[in-house]
PDB file of N, CA and C in Angstrom:
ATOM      1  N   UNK A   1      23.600 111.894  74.838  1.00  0.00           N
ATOM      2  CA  UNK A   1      22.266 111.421  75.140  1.00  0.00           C
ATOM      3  C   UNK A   1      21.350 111.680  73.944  1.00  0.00           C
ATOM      4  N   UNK A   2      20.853 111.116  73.576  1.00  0.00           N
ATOM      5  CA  UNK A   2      19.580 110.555  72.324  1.00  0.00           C
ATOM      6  C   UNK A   2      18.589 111.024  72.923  1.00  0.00           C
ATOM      7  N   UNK A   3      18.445 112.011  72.514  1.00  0.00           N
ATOM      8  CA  UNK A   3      16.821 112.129  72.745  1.00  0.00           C
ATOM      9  C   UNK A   3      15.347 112.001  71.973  1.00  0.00           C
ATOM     10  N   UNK A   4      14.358 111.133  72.767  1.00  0.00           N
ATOM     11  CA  UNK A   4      13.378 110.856  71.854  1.00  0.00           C
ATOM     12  C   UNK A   4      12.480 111.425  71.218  1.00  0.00           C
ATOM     13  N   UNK A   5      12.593 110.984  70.202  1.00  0.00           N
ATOM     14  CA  UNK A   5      11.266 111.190  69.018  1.00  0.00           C
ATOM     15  C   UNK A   5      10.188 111.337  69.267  1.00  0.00           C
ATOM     16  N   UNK A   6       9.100 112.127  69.309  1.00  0.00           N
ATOM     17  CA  UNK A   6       7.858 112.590  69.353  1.00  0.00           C
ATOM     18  C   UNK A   6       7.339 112.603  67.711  1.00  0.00           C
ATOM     19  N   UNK A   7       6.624 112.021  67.511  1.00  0.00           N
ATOM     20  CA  UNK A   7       5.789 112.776  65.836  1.00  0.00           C
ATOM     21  C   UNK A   7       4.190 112.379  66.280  1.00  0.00           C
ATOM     22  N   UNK A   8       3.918 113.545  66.124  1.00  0.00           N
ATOM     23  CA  UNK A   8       2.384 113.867  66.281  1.00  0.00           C
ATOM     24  C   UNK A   8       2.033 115.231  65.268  1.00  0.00           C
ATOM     25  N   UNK A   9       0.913 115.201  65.105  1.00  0.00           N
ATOM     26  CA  UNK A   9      -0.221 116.283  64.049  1.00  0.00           C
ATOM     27  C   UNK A   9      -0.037 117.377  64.670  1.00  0.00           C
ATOM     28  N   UNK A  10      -0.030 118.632  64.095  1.00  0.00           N
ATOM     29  CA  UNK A  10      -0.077 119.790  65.196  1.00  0.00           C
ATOM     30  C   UNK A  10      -0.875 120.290  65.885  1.00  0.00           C
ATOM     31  N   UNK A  11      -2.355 119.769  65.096  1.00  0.00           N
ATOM     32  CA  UNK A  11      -3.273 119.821  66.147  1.00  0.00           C
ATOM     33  C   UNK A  11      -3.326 119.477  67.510  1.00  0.00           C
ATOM     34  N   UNK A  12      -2.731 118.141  67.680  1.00  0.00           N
ATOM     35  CA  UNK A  12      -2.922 117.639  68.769  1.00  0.00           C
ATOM     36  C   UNK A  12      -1.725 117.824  70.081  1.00  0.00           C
ATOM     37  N   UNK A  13      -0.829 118.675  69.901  1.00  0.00           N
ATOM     38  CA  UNK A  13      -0.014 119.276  70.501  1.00  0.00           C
ATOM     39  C   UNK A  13      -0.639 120.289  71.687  1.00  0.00           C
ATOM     40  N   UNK A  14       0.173 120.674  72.488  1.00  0.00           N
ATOM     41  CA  UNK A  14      -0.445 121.526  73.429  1.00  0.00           C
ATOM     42  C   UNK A  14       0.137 122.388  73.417  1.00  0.00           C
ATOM     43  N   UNK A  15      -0.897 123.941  73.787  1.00  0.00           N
ATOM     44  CA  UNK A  15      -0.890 125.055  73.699  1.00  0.00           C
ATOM     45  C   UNK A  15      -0.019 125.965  73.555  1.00  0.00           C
ATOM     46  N   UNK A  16       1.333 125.179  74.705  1.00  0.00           N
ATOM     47  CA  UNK A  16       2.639 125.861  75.109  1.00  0.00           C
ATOM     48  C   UNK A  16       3.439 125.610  74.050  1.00  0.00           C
ATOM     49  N   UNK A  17       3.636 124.189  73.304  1.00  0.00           N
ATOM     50  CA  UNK A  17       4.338 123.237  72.075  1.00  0.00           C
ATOM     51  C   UNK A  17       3.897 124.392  71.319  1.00  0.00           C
ATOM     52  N   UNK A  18       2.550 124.320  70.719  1.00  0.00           N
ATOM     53  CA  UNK A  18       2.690 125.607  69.496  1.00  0.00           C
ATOM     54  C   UNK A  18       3.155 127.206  70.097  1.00  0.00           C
ATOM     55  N   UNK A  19       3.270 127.798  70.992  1.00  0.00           N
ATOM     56  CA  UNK A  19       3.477 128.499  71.187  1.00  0.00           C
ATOM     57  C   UNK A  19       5.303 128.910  70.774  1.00  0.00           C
ATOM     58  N   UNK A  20       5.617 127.961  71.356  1.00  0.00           N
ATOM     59  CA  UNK A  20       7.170 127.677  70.929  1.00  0.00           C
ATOM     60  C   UNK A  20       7.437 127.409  69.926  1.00  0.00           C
ATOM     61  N   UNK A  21       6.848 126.433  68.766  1.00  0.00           N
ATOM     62  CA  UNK A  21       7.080 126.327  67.842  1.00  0.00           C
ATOM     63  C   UNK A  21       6.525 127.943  66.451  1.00  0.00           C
ATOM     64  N   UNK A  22       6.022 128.492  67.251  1.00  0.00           N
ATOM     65  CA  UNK A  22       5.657 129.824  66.345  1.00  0.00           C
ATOM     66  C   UNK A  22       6.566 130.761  66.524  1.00  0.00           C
ATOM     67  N   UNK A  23       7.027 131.097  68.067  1.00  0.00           N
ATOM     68  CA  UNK A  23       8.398 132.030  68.282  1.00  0.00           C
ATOM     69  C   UNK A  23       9.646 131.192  67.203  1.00  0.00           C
ATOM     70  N   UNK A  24       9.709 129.896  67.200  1.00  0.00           N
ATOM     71  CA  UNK A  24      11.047 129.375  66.394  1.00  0.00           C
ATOM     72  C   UNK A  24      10.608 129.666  64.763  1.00  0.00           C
ATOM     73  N   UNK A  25       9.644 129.540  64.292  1.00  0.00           N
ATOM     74  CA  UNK A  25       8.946 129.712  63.127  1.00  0.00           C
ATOM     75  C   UNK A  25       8.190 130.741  63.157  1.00  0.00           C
ATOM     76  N   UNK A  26       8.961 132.214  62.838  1.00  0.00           N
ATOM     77  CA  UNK A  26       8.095 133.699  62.524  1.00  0.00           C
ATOM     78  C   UNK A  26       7.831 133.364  61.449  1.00  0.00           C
ATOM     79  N   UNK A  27       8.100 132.957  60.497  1.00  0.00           N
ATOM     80  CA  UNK A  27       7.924 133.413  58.866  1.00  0.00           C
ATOM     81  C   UNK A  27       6.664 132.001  58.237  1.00  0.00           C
ATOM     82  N   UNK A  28       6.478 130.936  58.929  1.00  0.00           N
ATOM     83  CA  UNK A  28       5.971 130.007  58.764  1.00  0.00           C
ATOM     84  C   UNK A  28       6.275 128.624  58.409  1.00  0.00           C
ATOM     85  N   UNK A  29       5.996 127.718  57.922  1.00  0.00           N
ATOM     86  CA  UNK A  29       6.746 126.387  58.025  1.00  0.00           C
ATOM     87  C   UNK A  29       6.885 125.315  57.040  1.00  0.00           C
ATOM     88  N   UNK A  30       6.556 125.996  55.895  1.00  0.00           N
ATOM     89  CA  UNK A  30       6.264 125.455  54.760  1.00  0.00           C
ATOM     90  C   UNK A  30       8.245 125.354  53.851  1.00  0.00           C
ATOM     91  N   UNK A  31       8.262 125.937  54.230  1.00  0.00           N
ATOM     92  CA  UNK A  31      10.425 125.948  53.958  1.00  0.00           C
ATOM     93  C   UNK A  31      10.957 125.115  54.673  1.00  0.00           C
ATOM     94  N   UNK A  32      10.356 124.838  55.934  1.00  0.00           N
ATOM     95  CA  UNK A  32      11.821 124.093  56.688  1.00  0.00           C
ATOM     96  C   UNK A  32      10.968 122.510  57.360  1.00  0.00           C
ATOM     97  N   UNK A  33      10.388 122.136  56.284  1.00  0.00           N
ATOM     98  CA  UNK A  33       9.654 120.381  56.191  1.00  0.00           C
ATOM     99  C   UNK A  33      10.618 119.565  56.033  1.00  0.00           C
ATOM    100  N   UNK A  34      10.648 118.987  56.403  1.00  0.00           N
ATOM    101  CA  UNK A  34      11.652 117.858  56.477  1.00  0.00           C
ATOM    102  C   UNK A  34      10.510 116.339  55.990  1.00  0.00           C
ATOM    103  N   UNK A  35      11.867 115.316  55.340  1.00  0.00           N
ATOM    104  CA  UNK A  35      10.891 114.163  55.174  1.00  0.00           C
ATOM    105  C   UNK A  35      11.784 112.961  55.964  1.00  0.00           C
ATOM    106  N   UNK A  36      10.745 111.964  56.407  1.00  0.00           N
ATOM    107  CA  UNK A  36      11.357 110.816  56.919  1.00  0.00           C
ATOM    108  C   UNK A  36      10.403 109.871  56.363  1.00  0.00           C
ATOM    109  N   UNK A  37      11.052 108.415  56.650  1.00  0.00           N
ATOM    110  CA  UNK A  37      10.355 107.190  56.876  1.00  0.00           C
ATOM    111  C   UNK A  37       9.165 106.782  58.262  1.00  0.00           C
ATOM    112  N   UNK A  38       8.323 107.163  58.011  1.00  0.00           N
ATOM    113  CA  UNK A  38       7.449 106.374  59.069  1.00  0.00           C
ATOM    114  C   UNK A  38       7.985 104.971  59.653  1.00  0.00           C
ATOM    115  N   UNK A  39       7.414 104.061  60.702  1.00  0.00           N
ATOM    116  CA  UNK A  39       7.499 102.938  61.165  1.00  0.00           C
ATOM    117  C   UNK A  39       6.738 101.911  60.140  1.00  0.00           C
ATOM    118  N   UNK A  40       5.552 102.432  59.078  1.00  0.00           N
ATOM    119  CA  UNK A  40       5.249 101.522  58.226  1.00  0.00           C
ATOM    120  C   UNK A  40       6.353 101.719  56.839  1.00  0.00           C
ATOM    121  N   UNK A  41       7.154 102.630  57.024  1.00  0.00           N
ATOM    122  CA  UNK A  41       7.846 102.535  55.674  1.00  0.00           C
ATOM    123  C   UNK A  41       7.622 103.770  54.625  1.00  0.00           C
ATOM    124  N   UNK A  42       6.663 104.554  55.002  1.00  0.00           N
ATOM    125  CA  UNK A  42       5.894 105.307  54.121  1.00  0.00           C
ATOM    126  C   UNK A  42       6.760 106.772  54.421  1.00  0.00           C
ATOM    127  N   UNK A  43       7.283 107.454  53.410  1.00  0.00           N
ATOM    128  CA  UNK A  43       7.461 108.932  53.433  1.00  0.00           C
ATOM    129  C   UNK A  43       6.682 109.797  54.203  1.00  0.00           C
ATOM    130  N   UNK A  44       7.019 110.540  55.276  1.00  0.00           N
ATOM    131  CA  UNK A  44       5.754 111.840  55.904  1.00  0.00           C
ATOM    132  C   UNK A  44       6.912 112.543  55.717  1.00  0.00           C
ATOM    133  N   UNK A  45       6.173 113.930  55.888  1.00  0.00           N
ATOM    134  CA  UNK A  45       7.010 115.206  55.905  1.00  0.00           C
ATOM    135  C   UNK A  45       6.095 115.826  57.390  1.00  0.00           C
ATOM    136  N   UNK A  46       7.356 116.456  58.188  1.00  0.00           N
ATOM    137  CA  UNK A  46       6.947 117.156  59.440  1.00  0.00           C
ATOM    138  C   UNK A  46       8.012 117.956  59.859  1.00  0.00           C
ATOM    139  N   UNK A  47       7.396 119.011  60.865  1.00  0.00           N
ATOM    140  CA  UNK A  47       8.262 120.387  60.480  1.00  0.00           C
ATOM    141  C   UNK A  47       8.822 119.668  61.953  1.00  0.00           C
ATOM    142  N   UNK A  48      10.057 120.167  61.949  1.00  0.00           N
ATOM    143  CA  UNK A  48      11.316 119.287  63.123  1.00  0.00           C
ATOM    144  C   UNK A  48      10.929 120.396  64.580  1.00  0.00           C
ATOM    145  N   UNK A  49      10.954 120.497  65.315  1.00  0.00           N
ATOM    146  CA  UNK A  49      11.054 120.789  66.779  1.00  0.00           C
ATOM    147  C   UNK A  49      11.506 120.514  67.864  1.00  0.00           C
ATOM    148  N   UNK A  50      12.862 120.999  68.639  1.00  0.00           N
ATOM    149  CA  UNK A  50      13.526 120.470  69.484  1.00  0.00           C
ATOM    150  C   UNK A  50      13.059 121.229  71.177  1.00  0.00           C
ATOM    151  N   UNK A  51      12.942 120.454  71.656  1.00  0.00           N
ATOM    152  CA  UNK A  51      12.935 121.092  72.977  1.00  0.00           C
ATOM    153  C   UNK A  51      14.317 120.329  74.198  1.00  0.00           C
ATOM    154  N   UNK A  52      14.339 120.713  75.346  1.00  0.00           N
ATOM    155  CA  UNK A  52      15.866 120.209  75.767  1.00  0.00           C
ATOM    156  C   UNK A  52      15.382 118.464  76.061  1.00  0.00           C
ATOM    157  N   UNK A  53      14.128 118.379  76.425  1.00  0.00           N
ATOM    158  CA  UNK A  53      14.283 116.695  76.707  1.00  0.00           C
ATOM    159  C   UNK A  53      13.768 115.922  75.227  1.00  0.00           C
ATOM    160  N   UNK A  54      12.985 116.798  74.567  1.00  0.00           N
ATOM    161  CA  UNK A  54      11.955 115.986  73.383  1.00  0.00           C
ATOM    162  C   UNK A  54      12.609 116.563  71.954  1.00  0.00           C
ATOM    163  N   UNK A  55      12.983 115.662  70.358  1.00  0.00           N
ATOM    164  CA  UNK A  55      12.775 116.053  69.289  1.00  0.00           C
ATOM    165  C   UNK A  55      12.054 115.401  69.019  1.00  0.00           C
ATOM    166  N   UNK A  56      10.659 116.795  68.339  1.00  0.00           N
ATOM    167  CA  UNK A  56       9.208 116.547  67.858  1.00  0.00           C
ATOM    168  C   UNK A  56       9.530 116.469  66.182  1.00  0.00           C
ATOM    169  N   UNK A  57       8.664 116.361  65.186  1.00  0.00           N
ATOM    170  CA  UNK A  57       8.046 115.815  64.303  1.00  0.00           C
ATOM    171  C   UNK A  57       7.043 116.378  64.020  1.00  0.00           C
ATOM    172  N   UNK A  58       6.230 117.633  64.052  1.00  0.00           N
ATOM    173  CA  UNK A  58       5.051 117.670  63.931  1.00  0.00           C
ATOM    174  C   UNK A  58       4.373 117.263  62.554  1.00  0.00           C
ATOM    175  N   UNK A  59       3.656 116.519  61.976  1.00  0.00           N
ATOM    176  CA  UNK A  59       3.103 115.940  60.781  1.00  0.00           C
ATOM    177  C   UNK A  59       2.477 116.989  60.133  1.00  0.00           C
ATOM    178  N   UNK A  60       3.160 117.423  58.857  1.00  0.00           N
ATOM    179  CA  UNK A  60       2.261 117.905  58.308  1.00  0.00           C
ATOM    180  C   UNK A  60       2.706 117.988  56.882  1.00  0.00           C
ATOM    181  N   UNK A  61       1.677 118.339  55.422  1.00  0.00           N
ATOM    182  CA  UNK A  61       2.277 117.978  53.927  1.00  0.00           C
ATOM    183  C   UNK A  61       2.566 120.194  53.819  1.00  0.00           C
ATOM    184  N   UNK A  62       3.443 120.285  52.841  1.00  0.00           N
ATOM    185  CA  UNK A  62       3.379 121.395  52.564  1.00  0.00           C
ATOM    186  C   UNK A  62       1.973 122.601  52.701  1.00  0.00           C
ATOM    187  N   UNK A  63       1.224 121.780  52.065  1.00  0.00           N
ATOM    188  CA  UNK A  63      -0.620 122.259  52.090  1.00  0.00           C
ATOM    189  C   UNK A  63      -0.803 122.542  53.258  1.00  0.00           C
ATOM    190  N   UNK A  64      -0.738 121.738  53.909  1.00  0.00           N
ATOM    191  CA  UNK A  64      -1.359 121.591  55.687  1.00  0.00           C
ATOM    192  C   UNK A  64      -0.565 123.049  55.748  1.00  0.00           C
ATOM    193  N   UNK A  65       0.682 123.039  56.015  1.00  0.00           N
ATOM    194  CA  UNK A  65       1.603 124.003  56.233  1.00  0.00           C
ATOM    195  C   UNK A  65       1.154 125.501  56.110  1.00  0.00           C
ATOM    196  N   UNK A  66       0.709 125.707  54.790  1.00  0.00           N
ATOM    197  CA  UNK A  66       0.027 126.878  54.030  1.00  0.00           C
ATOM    198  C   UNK A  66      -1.318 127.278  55.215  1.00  0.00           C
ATOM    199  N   UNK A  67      -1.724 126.119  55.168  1.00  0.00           N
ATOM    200  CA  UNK A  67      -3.733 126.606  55.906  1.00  0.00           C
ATOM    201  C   UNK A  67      -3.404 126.779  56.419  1.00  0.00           C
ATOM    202  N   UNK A  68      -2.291 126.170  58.104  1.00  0.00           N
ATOM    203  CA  UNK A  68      -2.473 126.353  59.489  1.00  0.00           C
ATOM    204  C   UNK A  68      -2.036 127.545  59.428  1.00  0.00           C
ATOM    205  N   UNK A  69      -1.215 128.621  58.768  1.00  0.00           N
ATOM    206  CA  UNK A  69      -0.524 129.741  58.784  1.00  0.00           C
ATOM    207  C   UNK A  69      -1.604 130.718  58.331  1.00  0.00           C
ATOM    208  N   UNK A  70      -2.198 130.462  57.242  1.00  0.00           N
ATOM    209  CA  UNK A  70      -3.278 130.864  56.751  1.00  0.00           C
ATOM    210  C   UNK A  70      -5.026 131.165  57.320  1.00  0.00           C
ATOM    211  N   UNK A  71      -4.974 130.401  58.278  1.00  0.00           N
ATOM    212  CA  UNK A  71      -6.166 130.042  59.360  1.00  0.00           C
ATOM    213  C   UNK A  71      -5.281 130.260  60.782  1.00  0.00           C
ATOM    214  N   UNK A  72      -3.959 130.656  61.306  1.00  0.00           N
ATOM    215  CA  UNK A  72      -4.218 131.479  62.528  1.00  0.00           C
ATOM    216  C   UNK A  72      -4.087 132.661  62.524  1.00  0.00           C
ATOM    217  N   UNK A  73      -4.689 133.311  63.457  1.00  0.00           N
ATOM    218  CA  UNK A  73      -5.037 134.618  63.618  1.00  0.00           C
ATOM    219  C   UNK A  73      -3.378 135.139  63.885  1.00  0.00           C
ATOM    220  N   UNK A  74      -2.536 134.834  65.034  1.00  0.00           N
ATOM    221  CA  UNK A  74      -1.105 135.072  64.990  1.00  0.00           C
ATOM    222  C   UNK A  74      -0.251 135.133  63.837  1.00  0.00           C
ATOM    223  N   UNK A  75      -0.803 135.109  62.912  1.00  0.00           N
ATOM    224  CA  UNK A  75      -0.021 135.460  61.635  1.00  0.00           C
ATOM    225  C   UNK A  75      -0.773 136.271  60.657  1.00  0.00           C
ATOM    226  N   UNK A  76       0.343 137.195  60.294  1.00  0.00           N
ATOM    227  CA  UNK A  76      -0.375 138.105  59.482  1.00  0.00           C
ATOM    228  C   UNK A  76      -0.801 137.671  57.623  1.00  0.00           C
ATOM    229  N   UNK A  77      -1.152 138.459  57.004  1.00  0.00           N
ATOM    230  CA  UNK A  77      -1.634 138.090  55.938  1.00  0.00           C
ATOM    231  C   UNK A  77      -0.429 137.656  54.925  1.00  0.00           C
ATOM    232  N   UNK A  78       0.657 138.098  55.141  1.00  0.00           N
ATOM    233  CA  UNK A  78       2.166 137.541  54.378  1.00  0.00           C
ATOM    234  C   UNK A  78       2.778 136.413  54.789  1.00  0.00           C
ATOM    235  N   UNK A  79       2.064 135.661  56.137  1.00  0.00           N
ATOM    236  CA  UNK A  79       2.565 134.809  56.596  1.00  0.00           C
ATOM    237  C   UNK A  79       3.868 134.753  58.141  1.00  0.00           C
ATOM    238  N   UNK A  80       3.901 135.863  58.285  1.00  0.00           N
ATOM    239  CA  UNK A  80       4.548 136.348  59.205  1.00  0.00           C
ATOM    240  C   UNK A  80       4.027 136.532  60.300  1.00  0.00           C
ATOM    241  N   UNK A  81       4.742 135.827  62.075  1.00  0.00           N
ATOM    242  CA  UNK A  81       3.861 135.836  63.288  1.00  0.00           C
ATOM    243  C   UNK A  81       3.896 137.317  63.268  1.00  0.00           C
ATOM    244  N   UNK A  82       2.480 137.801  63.829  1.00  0.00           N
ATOM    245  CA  UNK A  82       2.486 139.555  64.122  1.00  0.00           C
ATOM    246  C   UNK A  82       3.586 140.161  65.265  1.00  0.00           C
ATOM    247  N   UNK A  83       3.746 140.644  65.387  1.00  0.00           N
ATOM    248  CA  UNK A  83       5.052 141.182  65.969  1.00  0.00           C
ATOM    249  C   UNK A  83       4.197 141.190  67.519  1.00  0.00           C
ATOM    250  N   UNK A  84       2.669 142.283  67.623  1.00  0.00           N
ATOM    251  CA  UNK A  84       2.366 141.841  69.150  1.00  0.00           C
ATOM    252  C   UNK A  84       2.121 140.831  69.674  1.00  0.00           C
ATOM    253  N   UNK A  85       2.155 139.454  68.799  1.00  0.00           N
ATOM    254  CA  UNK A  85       2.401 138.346  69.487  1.00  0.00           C
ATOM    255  C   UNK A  85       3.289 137.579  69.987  1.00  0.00           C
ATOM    256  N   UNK A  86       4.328 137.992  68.578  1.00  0.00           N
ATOM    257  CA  UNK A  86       5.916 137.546  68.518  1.00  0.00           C
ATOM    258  C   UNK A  86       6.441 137.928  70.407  1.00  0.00           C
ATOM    259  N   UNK A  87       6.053 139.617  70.215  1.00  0.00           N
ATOM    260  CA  UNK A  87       6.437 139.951  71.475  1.00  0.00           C
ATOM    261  C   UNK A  87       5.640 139.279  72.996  1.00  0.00           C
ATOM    262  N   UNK A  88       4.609 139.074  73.011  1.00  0.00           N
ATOM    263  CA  UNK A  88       3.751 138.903  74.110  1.00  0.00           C
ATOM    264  C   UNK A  88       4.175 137.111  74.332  1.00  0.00           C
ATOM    265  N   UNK A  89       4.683 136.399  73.396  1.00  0.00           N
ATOM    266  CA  UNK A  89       5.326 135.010  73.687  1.00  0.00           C
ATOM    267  C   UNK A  89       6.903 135.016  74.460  1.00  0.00           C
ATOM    268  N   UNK A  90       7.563 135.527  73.641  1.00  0.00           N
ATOM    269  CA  UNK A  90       8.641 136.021  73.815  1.00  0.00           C
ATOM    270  C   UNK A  90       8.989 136.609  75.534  1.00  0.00           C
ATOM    271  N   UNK A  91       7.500 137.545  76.030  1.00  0.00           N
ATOM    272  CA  UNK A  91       7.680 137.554  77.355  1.00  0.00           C
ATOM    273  C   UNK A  91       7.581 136.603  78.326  1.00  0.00           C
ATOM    274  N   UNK A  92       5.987 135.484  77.807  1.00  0.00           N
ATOM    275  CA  UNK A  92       6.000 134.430  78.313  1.00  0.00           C
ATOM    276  C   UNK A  92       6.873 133.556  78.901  1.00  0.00           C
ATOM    277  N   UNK A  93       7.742 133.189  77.962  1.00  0.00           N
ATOM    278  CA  UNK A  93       8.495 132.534  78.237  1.00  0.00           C
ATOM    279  C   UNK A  93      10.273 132.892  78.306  1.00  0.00           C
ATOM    280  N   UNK A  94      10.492 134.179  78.527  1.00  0.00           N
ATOM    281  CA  UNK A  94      11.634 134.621  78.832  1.00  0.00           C
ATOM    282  C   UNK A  94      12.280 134.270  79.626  1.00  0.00           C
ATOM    283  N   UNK A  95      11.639 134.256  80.680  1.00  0.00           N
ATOM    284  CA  UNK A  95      11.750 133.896  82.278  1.00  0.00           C
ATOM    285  C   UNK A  95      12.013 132.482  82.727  1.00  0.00           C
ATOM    286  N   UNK A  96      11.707 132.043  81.980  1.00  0.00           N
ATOM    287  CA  UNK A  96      12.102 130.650  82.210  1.00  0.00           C
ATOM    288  C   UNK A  96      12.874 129.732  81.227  1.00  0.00           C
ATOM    289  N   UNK A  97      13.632 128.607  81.476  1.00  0.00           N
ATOM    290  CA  UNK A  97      13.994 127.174  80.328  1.00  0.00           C
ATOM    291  C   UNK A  97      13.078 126.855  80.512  1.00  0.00           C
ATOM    292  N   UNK A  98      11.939 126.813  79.350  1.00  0.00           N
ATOM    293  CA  UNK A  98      11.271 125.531  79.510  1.00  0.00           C
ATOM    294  C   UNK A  98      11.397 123.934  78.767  1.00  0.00           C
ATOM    295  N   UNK A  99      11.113 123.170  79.563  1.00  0.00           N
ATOM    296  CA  UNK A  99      11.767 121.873  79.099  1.00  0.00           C
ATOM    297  C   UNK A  99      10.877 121.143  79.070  1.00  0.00           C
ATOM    298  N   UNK A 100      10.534 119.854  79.159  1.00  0.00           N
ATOM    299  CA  UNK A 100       8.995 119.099  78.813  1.00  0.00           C
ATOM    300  C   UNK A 100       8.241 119.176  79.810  1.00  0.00           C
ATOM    301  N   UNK A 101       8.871 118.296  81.064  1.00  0.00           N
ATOM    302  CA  UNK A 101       7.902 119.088  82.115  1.00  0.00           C
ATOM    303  C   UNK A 101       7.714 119.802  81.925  1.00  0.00           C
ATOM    304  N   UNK A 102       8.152 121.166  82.755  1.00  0.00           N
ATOM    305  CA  UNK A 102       7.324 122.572  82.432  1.00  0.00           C
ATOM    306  C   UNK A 102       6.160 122.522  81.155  1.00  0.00           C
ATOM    307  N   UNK A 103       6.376 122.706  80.611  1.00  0.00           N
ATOM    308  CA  UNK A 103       5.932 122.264  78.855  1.00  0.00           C
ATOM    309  C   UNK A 103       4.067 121.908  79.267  1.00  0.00           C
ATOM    310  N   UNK A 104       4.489 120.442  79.759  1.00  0.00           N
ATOM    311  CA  UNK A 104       3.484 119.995  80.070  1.00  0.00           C
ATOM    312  C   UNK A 104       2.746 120.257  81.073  1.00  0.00           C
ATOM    313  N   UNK A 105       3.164 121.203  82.336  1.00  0.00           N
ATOM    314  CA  UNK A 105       2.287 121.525  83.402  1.00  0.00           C
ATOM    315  C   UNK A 105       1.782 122.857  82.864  1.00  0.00           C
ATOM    316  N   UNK A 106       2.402 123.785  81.909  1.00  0.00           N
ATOM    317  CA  UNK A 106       1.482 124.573  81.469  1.00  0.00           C
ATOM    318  C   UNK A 106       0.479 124.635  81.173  1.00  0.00           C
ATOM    319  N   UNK A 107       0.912 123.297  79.806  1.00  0.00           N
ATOM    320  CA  UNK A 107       0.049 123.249  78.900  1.00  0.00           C
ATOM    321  C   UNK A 107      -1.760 122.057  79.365  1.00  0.00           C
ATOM    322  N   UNK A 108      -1.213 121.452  80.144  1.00  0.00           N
ATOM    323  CA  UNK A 108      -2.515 120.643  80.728  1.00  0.00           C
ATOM    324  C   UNK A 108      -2.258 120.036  82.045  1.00  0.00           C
ATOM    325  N   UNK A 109      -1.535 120.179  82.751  1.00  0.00           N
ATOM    326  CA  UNK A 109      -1.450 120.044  84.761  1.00  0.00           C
ATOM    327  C   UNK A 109      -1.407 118.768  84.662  1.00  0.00           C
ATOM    328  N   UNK A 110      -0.564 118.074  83.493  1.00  0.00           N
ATOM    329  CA  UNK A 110       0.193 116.488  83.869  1.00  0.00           C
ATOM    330  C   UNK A 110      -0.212 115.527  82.777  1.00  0.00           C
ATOM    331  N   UNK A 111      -0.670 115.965  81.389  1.00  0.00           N
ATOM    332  CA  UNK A 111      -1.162 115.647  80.317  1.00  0.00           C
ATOM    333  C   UNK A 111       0.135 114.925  80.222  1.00  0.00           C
ATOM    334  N   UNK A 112       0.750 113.702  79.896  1.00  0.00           N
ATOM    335  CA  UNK A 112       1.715 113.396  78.858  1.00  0.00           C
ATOM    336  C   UNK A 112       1.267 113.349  77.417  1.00  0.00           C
ATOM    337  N   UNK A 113       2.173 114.006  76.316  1.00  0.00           N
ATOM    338  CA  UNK A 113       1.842 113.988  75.326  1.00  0.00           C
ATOM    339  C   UNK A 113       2.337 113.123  74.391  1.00  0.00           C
ATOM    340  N   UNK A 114       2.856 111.811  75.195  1.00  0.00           N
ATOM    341  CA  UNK A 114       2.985 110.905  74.112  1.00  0.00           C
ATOM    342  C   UNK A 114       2.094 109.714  74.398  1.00  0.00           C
ATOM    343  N   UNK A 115       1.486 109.882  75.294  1.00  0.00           N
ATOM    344  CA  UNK A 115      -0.234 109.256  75.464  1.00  0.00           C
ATOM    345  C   UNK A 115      -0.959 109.098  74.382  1.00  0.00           C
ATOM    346  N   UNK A 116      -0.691 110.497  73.671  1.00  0.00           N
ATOM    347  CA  UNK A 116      -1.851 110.580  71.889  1.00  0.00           C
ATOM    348  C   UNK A 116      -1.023 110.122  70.922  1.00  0.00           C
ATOM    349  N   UNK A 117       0.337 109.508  70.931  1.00  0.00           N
ATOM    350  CA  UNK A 117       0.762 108.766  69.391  1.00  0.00           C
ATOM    351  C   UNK A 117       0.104 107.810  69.199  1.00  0.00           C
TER     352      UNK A 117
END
């Protein structure tokens, strides 16, 4: 089974999406960018994210990469998620698979998030 493509900005992701994507990415995300072809043809680079029903895309250039790590508070000044967060996610979501549903009733009580591509 193929599962679909999501590429969206990371901004516009929801709460639970970055949450997961920071436990998979302690160290930050500027190493593991990947590049593809857009639908117009054009090169983007976006850091890859799998969940069990969705592979995401999140858009972003190396730079972007640097600030968002650089501008959240969950990461420390070397670039590394802080460990009491690492841990306090880590509990979050122990307890459960979460999969897109879930995902999405966390994150906004029935938001689909491919509404915003």
């Amino acid at each position: 089974m193929n599962k679909p493509r999501v590429v969206k900005d990371y901004e516009k992701l929801e709460e639970a999406i970055l949450e997961q994507i920071k436990l998979n990415y302690p160290r930050g995300f500027g190493k593991n960018l990947i590049t593809f072809k857009n639908a117009a043809g054009k090169f983007v680079s976006a850091l890859p994210f799998e969940t069990e029903e969705k592979y995401y895309l999140v858009r972003m250039t190396r730079a972007e990469a640097q600030d968002i790590i650089d501008d959240d508070d969950d990461y420390d000044e070397d670039g590394n998620l802080r460990d009491d967060v690492k841990e306090a996610y880590e509990e979050k979501y122990d307890d459960i698979s979460i999969d897109d549903d879930e995902v999405q009733e966390i994150a906004d009580n029935g938001h689909d998030p491919t509404d915003d591509l």
